[in-house]
N, C-alpha and C. Protein backbone atom coordinates (compact mmCIF):
# COMPACT_ATOMS: atom_id res chain seq x y z
N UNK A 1 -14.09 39.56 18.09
CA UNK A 1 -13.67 39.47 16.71
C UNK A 1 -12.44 40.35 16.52
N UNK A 2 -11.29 40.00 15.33
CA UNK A 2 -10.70 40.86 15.44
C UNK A 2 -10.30 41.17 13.67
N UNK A 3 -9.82 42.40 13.82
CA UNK A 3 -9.48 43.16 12.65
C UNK A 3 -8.19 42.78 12.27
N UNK A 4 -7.77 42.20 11.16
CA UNK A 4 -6.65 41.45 10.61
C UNK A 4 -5.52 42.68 10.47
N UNK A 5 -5.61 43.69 10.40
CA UNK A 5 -4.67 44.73 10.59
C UNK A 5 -4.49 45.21 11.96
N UNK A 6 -4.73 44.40 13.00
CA UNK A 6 -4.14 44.77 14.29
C UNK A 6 -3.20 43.94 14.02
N UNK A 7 -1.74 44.78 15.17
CA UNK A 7 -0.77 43.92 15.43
C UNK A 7 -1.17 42.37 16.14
N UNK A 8 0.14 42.10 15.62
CA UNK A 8 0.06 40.59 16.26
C UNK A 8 0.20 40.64 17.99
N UNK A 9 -0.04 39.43 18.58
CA UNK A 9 0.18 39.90 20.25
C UNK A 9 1.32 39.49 20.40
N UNK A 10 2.24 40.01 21.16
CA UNK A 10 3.32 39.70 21.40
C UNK A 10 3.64 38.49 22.33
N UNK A 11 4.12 37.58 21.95
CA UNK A 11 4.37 36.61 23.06
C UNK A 11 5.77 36.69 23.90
N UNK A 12 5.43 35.60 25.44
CA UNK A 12 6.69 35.62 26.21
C UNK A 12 6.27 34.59 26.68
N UNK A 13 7.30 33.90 27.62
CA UNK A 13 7.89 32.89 28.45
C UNK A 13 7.91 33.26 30.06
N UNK A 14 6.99 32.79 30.89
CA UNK A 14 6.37 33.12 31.77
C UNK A 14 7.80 32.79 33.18
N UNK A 15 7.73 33.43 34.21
CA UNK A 15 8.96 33.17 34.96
C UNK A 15 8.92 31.70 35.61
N UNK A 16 7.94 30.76 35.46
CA UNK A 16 7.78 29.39 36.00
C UNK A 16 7.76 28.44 34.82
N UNK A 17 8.15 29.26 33.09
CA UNK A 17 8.21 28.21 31.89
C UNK A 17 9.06 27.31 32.11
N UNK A 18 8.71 26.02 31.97
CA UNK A 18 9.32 24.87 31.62
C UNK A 18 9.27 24.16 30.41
N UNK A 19 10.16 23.50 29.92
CA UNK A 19 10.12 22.93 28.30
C UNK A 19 9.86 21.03 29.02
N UNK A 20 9.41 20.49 28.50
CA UNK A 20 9.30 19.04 28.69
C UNK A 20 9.23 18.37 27.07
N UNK A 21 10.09 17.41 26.60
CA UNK A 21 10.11 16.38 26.10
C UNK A 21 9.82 15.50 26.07
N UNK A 22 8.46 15.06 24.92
CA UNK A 22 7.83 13.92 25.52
C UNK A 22 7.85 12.75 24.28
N UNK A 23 7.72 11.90 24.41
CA UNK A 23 8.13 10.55 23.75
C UNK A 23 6.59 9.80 23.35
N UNK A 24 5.77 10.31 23.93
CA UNK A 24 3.99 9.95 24.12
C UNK A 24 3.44 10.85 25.06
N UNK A 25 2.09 11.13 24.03
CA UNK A 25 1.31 11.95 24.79
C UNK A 25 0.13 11.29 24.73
N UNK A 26 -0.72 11.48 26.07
CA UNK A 26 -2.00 10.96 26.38
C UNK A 26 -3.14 12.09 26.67
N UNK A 27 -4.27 11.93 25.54
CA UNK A 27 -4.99 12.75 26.28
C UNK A 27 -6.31 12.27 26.32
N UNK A 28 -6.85 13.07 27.89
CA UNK A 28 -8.28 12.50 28.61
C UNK A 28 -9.04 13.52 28.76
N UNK A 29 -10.26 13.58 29.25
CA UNK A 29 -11.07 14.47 29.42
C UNK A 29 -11.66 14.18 30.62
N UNK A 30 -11.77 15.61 31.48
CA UNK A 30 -13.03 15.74 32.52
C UNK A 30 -14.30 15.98 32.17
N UNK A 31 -14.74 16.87 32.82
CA UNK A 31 -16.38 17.37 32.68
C UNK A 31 -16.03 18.37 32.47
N UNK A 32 -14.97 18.96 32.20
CA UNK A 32 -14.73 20.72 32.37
C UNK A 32 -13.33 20.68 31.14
N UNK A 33 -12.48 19.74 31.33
CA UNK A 33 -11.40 20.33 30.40
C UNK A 33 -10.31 19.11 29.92
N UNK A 34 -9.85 19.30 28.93
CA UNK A 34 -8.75 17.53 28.43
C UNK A 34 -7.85 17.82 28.79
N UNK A 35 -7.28 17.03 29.21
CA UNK A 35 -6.07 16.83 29.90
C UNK A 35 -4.88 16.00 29.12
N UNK A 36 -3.75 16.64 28.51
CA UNK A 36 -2.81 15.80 28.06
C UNK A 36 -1.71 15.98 28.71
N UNK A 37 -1.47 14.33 28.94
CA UNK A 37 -0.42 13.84 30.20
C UNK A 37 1.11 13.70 28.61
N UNK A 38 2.12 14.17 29.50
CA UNK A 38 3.20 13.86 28.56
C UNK A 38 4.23 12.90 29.33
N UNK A 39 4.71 12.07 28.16
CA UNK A 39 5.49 10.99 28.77
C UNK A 39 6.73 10.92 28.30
N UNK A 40 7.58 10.38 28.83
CA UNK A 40 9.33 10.37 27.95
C UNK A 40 9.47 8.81 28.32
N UNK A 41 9.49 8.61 29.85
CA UNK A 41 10.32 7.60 30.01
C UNK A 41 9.29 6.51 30.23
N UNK A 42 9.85 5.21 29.88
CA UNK A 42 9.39 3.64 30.49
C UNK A 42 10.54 3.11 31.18
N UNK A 43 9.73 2.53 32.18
CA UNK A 43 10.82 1.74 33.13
C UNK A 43 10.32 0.34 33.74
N UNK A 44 11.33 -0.29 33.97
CA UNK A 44 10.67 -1.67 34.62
C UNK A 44 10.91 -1.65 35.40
N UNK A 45 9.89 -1.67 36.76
CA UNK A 45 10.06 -1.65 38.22
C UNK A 45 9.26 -3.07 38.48
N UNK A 46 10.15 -3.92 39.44
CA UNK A 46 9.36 -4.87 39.71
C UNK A 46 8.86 -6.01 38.95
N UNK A 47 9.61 -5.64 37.86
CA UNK A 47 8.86 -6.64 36.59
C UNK A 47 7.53 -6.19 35.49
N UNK A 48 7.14 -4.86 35.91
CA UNK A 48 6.17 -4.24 35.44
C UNK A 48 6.90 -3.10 34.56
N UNK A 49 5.81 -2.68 33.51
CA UNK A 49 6.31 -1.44 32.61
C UNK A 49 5.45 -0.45 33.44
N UNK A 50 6.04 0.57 33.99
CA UNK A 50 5.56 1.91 34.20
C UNK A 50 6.08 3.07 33.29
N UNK A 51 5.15 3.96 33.20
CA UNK A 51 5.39 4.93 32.41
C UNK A 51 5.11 5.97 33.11
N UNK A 52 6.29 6.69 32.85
CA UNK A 52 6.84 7.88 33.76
C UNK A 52 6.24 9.32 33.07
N UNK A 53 4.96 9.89 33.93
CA UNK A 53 4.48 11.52 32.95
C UNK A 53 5.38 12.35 33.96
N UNK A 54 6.14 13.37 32.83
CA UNK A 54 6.74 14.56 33.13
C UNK A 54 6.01 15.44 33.43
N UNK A 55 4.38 15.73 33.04
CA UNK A 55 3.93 16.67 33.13
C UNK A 55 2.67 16.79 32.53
N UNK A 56 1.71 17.59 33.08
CA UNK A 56 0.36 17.26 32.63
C UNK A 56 0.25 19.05 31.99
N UNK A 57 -0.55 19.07 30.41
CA UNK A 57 -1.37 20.83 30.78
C UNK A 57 -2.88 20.48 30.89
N UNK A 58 -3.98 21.44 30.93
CA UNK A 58 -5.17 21.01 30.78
C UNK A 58 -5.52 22.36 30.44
N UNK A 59 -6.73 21.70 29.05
CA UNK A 59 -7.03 22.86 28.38
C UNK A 59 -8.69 22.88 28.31
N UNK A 60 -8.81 24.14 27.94
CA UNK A 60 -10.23 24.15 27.58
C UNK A 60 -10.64 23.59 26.79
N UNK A 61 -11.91 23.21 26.39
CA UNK A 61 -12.09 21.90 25.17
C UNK A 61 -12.07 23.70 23.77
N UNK A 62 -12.27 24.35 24.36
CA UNK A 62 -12.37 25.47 22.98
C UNK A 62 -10.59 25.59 22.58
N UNK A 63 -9.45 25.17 23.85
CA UNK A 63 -8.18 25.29 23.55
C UNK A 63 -7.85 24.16 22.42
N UNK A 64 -8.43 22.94 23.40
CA UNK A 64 -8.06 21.76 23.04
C UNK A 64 -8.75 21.63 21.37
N UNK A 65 -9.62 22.39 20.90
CA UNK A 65 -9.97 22.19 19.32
C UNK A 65 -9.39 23.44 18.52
N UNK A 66 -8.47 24.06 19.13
CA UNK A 66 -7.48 24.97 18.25
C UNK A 66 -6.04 24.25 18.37
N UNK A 67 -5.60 23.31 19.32
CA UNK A 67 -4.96 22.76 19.27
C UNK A 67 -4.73 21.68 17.73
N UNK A 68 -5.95 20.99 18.02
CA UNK A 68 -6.48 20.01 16.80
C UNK A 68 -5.69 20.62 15.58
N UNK A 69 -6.65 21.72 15.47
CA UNK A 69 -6.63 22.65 14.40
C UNK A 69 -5.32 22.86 13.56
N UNK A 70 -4.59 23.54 15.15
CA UNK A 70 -3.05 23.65 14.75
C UNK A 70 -1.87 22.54 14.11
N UNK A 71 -2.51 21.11 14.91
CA UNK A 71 -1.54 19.92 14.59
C UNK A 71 -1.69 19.26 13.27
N UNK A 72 -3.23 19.60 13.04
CA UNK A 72 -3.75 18.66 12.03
C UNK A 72 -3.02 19.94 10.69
N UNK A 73 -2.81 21.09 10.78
CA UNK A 73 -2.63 21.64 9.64
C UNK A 73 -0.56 21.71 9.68
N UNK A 74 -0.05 21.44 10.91
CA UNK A 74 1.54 20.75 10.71
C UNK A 74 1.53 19.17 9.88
N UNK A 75 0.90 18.60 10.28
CA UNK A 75 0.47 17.42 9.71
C UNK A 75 0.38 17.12 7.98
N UNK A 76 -0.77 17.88 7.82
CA UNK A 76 -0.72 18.06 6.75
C UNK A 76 0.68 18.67 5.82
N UNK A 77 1.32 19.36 6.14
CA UNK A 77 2.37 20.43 5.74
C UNK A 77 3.57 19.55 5.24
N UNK A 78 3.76 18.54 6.58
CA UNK A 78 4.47 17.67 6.58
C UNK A 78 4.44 16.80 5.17
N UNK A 79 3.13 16.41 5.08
CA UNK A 79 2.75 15.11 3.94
C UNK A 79 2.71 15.69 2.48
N UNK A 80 2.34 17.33 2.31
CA UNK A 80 2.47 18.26 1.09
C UNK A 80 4.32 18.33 1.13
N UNK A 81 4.95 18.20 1.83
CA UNK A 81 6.57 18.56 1.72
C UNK A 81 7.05 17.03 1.19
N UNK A 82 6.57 16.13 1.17
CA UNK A 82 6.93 14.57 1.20
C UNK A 82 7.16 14.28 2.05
N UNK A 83 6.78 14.54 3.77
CA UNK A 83 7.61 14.16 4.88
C UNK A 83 7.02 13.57 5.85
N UNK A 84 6.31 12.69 5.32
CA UNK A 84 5.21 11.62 6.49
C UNK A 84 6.16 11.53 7.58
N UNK A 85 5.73 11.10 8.54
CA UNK A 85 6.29 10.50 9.72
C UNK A 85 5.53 9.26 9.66
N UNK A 86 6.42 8.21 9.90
CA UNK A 86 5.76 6.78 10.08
C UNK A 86 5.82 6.30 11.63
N UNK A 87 4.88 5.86 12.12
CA UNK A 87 4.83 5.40 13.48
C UNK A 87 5.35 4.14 13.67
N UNK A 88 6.54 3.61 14.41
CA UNK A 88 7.07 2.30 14.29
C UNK A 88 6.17 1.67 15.18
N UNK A 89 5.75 0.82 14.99
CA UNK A 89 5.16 -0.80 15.54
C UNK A 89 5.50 -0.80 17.20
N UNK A 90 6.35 -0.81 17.94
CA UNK A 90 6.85 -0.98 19.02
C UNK A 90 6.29 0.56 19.57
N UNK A 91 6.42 1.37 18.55
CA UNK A 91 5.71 3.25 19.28
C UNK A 91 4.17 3.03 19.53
N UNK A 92 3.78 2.58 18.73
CA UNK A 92 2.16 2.39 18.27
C UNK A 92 1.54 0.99 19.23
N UNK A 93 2.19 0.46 19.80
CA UNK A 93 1.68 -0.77 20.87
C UNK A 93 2.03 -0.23 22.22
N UNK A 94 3.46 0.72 22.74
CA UNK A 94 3.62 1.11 23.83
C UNK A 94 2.62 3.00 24.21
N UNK A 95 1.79 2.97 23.03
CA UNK A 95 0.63 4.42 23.19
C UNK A 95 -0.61 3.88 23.13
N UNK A 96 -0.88 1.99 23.39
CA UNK A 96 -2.01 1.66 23.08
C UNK A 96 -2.07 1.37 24.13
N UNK A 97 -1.27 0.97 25.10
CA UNK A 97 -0.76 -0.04 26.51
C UNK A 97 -1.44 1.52 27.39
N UNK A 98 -0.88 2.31 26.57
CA UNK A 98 -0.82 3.51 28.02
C UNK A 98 -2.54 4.25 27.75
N UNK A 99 -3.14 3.81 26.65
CA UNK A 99 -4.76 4.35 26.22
C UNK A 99 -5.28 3.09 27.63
N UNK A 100 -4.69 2.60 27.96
CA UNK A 100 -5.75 1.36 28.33
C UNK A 100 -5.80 2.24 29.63
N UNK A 101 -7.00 1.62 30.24
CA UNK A 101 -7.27 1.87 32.07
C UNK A 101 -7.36 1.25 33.00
């Protein structure tokens, strides 16, 4: 537990940080922890759509529901400012393609 008058913890950027940009994110679960795969690129190889992950993290499911926590209350913030984000049609069919297995 902690006492709201401790300092805050200081954060940093670890000597192996990387930033990735992702265009779609996918996330799955093990038996132990969810896994969200991040994606930028699609490509057609062969006549097929592949989708290219830059990078996977995997969190604890106790991470992964402060995560929630965190997005769902940007989310909200967004829609109290007037600033929905609308999901275009072509975004919302190429994150349904990549849910499939």
């Amino acid at each position: 537990m902690t006492d709201d008058t401790e300092k805050p913890i200081q954060k940093s950027r670890g000597f192996q940080f990387t930033k990735i940009y992702a265009t779609n994110v996918v996330a799955n679960e093990t038996d132990s922890d969810v896994r969200l795969y991040f994606f930028n690129e699609l490509l057609t190889i062969d006549g097929e759509k592949v989708a290219v992950a830059d990078g996977v993290a995997m969190l604890s499911k106790q991470a992964a529901m402060l995560l929630n926590e965190q997005l769902n209350k940007l989310v909200e913030g967004w829609k109290e400012r007037g600033q929905p984000v609308e999901i275009s049609a072509d975004r919302r069919k190429v994150f349904e393609q990549l849910m499939k297995e």
